[in-house]
C-alpha atoms as a PDB file:
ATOM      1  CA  UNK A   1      72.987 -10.366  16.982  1.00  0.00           C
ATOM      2  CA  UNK A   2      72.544 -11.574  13.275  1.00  0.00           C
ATOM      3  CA  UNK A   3      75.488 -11.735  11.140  1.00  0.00           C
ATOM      4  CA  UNK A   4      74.029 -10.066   8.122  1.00  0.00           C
ATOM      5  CA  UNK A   5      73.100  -6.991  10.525  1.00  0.00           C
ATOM      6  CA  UNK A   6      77.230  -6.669  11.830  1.00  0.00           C
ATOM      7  CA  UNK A   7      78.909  -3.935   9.124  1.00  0.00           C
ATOM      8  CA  UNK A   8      81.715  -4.859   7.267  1.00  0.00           C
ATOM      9  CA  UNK A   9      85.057  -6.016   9.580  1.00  0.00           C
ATOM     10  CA  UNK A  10      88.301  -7.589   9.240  1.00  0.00           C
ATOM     11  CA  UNK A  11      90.407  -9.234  11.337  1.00  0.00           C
ATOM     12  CA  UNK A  12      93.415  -7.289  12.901  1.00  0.00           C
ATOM     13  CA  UNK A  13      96.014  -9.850  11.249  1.00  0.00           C
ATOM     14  CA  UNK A  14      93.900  -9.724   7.917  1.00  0.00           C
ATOM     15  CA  UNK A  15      94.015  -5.444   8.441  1.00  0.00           C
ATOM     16  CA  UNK A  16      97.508  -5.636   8.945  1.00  0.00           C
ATOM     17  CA  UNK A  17      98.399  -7.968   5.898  1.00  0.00           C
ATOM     18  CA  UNK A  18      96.366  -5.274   3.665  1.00  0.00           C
ATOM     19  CA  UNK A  19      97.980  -2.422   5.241  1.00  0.00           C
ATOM     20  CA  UNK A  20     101.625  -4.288   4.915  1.00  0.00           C
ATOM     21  CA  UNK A  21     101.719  -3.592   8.580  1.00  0.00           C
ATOM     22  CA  UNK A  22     102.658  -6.031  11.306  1.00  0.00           C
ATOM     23  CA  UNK A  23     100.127  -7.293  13.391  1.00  0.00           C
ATOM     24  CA  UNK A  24     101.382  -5.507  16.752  1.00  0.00           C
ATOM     25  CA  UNK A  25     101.730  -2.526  14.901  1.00  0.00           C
ATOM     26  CA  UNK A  26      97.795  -2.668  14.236  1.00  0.00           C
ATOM     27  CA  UNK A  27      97.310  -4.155  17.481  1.00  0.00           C
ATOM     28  CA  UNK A  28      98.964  -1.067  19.338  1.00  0.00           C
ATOM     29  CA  UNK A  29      96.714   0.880  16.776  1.00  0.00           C
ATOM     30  CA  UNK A  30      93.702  -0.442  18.476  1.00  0.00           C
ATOM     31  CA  UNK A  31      94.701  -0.126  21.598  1.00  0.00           C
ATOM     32  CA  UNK A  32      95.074   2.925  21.568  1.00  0.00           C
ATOM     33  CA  UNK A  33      91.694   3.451  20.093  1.00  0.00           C
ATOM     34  CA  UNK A  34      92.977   4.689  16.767  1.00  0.00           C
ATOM     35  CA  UNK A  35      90.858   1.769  15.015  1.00  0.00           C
ATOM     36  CA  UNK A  36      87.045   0.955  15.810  1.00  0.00           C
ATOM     37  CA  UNK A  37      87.252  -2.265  16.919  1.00  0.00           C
ATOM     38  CA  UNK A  38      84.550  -5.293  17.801  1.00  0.00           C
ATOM     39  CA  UNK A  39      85.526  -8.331  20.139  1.00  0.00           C
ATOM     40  CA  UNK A  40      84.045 -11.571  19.526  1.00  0.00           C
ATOM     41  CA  UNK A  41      84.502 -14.686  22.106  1.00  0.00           C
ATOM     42  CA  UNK A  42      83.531 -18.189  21.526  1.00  0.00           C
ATOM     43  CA  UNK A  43      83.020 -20.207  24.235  1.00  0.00           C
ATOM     44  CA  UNK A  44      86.636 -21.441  25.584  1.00  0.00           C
ATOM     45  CA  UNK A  45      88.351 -19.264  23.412  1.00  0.00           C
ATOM     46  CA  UNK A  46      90.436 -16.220  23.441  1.00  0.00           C
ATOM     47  CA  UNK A  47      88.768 -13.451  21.673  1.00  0.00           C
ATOM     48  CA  UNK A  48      89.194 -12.183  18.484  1.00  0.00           C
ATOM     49  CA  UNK A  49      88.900  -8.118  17.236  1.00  0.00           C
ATOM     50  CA  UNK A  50      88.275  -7.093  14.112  1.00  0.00           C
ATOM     51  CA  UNK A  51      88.131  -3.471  12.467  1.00  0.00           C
ATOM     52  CA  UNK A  52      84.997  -2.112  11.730  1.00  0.00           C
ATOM     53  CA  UNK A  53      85.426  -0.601   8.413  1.00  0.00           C
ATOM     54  CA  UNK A  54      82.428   1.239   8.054  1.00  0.00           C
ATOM     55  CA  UNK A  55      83.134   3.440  10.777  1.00  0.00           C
ATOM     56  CA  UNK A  56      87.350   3.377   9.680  1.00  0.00           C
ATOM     57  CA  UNK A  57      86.147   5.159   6.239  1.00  0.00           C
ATOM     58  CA  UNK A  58      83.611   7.396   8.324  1.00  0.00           C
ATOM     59  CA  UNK A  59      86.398   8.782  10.421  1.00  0.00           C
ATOM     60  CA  UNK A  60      88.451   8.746   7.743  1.00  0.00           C
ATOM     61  CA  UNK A  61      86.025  11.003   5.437  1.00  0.00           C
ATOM     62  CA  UNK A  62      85.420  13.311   9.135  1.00  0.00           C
ATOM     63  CA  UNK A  63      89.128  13.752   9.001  1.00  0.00           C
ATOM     64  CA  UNK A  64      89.304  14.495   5.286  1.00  0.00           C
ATOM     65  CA  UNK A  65      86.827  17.234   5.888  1.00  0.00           C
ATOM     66  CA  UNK A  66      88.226  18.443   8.582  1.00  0.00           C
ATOM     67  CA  UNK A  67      91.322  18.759   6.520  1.00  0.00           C
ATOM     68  CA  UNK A  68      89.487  20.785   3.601  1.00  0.00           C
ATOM     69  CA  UNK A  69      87.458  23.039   5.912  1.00  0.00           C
ATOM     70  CA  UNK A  70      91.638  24.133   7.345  1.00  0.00           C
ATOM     71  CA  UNK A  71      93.239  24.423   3.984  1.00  0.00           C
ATOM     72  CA  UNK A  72      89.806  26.630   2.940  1.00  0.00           C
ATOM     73  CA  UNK A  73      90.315  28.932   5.942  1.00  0.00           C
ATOM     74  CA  UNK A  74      94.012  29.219   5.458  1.00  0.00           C
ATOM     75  CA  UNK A  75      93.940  29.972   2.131  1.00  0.00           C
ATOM     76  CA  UNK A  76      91.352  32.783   2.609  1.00  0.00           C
ATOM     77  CA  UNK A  77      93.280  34.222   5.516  1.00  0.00           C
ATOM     78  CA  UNK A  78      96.714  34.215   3.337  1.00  0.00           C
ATOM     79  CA  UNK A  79      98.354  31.457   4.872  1.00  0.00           C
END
């Protein structure tokens, strides 16, 4: 697969600088599936996993309108 078809991803470490989160924290993050994650191995190597941010912000905006669609429904039902 071509680089310049991959979406945007960072590097768990690079995620959790950003973030000002340690690295295991993200890490744990991952593995519990809370991130979208891609693993990449070189030949010899240990592989590396980096956050796919395209589908972070989609999940983020799913959960944003998830979000609106309660606060709409409680608000019309007096909550």
């Amino acid at each position: 697969m071509a680089s310049e078809n991959l979406p945007p991803m960072l590097p768990v470490k690079e995620l959790a600088r950003q973030w000002g989160m340690s690295e295991a924290a993200v890490s744990n993050m991952v593995d519990s599936g809370v991130l979208p994650t891609m693993n990449f191995t070189e030949a010899g190597k240990r592989g590396k996993r980096y956050v796919n941010m395209v589908y972070l912000q989609r999940m983020a905006e799913k959960q944003a309108d998830e979000i609106e669609s309660y606060s709409a429904r409680k608000s019309v039902n007096g909550g």
